[in-house]
Protein backbone atom coordinates (compact mmCIF):
# COMPACT_ATOMS: atom_id res chain seq x y z
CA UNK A 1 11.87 -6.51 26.37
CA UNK A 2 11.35 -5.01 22.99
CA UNK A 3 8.19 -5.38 20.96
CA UNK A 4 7.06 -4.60 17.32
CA UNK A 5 3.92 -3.24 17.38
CA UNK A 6 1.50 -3.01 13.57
CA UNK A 7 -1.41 -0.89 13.23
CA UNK A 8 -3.92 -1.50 10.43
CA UNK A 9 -5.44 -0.19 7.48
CA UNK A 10 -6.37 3.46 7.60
CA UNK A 11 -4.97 4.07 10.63
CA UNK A 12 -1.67 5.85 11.61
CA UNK A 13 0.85 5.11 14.46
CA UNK A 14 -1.82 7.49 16.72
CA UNK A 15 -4.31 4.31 17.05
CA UNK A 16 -1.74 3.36 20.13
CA UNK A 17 -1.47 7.17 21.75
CA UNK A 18 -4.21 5.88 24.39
CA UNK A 19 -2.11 2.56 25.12
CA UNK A 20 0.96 3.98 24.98
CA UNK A 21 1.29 5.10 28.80
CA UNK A 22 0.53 1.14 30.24
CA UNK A 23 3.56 0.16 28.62
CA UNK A 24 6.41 2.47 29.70
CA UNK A 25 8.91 -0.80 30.68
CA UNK A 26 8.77 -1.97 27.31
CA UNK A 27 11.27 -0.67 23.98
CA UNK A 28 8.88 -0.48 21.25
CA UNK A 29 9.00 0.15 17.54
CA UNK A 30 5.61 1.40 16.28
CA UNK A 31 6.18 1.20 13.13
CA UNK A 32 4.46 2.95 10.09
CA UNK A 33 3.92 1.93 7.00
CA UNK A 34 5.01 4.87 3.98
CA UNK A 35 2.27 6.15 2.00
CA UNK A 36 4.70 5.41 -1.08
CA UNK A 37 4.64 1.58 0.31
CA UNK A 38 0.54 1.19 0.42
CA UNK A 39 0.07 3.34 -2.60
CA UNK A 40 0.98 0.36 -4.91
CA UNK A 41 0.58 -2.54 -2.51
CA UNK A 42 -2.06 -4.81 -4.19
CA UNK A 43 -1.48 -7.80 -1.14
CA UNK A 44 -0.74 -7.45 2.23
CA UNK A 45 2.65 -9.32 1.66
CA UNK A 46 3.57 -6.22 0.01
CA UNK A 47 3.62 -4.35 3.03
CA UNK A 48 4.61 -7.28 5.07
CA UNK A 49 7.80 -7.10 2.55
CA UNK A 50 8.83 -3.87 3.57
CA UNK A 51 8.34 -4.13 7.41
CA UNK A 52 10.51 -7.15 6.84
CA UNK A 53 13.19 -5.01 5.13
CA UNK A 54 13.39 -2.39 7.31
CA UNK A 55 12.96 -4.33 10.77
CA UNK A 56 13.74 -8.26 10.23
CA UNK A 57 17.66 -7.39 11.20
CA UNK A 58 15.87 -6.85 14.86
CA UNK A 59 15.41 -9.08 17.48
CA UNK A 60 12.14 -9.22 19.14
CA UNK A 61 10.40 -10.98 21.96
CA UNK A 62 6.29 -9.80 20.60
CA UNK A 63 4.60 -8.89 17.35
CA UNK A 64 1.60 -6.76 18.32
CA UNK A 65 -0.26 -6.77 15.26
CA UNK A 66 -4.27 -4.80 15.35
CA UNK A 67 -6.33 -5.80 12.33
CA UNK A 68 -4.60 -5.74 9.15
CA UNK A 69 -1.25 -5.75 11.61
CA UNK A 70 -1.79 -9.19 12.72
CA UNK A 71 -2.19 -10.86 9.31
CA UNK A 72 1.38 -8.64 8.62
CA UNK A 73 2.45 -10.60 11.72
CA UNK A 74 1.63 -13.91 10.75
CA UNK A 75 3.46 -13.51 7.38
CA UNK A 76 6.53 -12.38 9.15
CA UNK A 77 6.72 -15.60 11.08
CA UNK A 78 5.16 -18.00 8.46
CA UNK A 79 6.89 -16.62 5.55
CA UNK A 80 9.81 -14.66 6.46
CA UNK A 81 10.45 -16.66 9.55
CA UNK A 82 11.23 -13.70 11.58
CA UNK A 83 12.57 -14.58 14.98
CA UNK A 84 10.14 -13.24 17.78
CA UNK A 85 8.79 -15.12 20.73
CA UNK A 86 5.02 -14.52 20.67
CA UNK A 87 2.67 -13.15 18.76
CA UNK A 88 -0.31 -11.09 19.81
CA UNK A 89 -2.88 -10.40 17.04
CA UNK A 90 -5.77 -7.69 18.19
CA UNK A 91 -9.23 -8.17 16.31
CA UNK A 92 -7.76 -9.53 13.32
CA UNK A 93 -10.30 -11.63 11.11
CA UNK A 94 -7.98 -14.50 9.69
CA UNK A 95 -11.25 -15.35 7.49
CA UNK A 96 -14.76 -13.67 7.00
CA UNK A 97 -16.36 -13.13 10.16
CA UNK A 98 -19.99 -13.22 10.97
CA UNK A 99 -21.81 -10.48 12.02
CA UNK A 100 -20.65 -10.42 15.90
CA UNK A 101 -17.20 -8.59 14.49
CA UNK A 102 -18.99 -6.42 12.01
CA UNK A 103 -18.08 -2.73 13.85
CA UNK A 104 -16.15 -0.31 15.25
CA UNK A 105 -16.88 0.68 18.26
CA UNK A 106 -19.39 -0.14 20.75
CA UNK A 107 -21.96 3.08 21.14
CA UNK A 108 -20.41 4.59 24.16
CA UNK A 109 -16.85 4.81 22.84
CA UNK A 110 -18.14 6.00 19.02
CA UNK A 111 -19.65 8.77 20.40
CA UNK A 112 -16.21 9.62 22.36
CA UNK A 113 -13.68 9.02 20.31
CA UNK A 114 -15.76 8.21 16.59
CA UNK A 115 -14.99 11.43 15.52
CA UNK A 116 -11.20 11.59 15.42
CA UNK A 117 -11.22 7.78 14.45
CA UNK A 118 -13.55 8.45 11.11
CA UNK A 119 -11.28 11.23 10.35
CA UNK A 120 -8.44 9.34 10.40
CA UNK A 121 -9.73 6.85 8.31
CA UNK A 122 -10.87 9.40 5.88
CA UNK A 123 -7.48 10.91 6.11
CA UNK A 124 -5.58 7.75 5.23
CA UNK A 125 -8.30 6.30 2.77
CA UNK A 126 -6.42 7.71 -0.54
CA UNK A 127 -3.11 5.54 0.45
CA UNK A 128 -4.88 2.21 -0.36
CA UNK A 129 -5.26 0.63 -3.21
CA UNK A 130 -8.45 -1.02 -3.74
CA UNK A 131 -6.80 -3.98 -4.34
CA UNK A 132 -5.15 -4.16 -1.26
CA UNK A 133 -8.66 -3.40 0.47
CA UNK A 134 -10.46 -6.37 -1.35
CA UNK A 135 -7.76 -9.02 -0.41
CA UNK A 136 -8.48 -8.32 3.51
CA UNK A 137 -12.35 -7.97 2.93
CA UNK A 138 -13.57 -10.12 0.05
CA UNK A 139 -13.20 -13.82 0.31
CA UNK A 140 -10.10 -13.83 2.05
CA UNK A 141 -8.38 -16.39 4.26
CA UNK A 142 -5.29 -16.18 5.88
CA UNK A 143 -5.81 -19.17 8.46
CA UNK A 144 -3.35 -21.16 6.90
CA UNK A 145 -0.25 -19.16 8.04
CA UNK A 146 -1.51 -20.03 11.95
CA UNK A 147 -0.45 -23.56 11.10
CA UNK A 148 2.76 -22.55 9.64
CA UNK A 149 3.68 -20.34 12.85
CA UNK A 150 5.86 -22.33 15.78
CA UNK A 151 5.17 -19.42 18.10
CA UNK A 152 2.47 -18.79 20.49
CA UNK A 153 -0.43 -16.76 19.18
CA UNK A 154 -2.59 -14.91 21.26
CA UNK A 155 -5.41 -13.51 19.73
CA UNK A 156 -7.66 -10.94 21.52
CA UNK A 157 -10.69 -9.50 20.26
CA UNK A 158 -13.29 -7.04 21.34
CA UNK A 159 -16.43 -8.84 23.49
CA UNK A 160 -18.70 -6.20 21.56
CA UNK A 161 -20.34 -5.55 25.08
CA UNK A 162 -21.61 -8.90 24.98
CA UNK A 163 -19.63 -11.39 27.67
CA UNK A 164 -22.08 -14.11 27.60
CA UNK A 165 -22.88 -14.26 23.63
CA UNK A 166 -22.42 -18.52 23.36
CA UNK A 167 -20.49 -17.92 19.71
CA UNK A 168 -17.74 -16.16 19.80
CA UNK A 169 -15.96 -18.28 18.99
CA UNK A 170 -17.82 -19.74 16.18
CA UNK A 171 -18.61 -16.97 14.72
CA UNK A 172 -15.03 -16.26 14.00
CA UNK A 173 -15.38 -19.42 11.26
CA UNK A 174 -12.32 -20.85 11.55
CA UNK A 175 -11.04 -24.49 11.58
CA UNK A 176 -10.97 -26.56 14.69
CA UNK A 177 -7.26 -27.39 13.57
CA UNK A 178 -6.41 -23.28 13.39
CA UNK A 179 -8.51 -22.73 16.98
CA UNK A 180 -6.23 -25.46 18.59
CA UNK A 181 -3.18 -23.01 17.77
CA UNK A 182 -4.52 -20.11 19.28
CA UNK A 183 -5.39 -18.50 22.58
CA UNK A 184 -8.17 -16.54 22.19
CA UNK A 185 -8.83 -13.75 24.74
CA UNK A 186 -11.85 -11.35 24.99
CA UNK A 187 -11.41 -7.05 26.43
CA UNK A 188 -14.91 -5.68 27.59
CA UNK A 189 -16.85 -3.47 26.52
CA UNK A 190 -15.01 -3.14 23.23
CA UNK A 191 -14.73 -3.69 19.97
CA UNK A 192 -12.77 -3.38 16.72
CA UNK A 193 -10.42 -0.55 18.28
CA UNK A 194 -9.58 -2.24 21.62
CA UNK A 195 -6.71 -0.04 22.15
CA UNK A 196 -8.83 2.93 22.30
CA UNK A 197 -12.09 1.53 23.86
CA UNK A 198 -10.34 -0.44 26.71
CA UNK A 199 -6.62 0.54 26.82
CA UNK A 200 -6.38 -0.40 30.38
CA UNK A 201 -7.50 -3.92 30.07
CA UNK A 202 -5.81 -5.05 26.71
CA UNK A 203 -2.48 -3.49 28.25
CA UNK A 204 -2.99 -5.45 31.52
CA UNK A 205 -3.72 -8.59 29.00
CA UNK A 206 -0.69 -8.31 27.47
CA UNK A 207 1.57 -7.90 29.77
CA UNK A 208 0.56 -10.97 31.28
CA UNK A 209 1.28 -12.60 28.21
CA UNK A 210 4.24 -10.97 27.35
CA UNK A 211 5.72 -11.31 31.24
CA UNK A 212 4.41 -14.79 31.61
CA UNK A 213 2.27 -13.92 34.66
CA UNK A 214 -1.08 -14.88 35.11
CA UNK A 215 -3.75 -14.54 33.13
């Protein structure tokens, strides 16, 4: 089984060293996008033009997509109509989310792995236009490309430490239409970096969905 796996902004290929182990019996491109690629990307189809480029002649059965990734995802399907069986989307805010999604980490895990995560953000910063950062922050919405995508769509977010908070799923602010295409899965005691926080859980997750076993 071969999967395409998309980290976002800031981040390098290293956001899935910690996940990496769980999923040994899987071929995996983790791909990474060239500084000379985000230095003039103004849109995130700009990027999602060159993964297409340089990995559309592939066949896959998953698009992992984290953040930024999973928008990237979307377009390949919606857009490009990239053949792939499923796609898994981690943490990615297809519109303005309320406050619920509004950090990192949860406490615990910033003060384990904050440091190296900050630094990589810090690292990776200068390779982004600000253009590019606006269009996934400010008044964005990407919804639309759910109801253009035939696949299934899992989309698994971060519980922020919180497993009984009533509106999670409202707080996300999308459409009842858009919710009817997804499946929407929650990792404990995580947040926006699930693959770091809880690495054992999302990888369990998704090989359920990716082996068809249960849930």
């Amino acid at each position: 089984m071969r999967l395409m796996i998309l980290y976002g902004v800031n981040c390098t290929k290293d956001i899935w060293n910690a996940i990496d182990p769980y999923l040994k019996e899987f071929e995996i491109d983790y791909v990474e996008y060239p500084h000379e690629v985000t230095l003039h990307a103004k849109k995130v189809d700009d990027i999602t033009e060159w993964v297409y480029k340089n990995y559309g002649h592939h066949c896959y059965d998953a698009i992992i997509g984290h953040s930024l990734g999973g928008i990237i995802a979307l377009q390949l399907t919606a857009k490009y109509k990239m053949k792939v069986d499923k796609i898994i989307y981690l943490d990615t805010n297809l519109k303005p989310a309320n406050e619920f999604y509004r950090n990192l980490m949860t406490q615990k895990n910033m003060d384990k792995y904050g440091d190296s995560i900050l630094q990589m953000f810090s690292k990776e910063r200068e390779f982004y236009t600000a253009e590019l950062l606006k269009s996934i922050q400010v008044d964005f919405d990407y919804s639309t490309l759910v109801n253009e995508v035939t696949q299934d769509i899992y989309a698994i977010y971060g519980n922020r430490g919180m497993s009984e908070y009533p509106a999670k799923i409202q707080d996300l602010n999308l459409s009842a239409q858009v919710l009817n295409h997804l499946n929407i899965l929650f990792i404990h005691d995580s947040c926006h970096m699930i693959m770091v926080e809880n690495p054992k859980q999302l990888s369990k997750l998704m090989k359920g969905i990716l082996l068809n076993s249960s849930l």
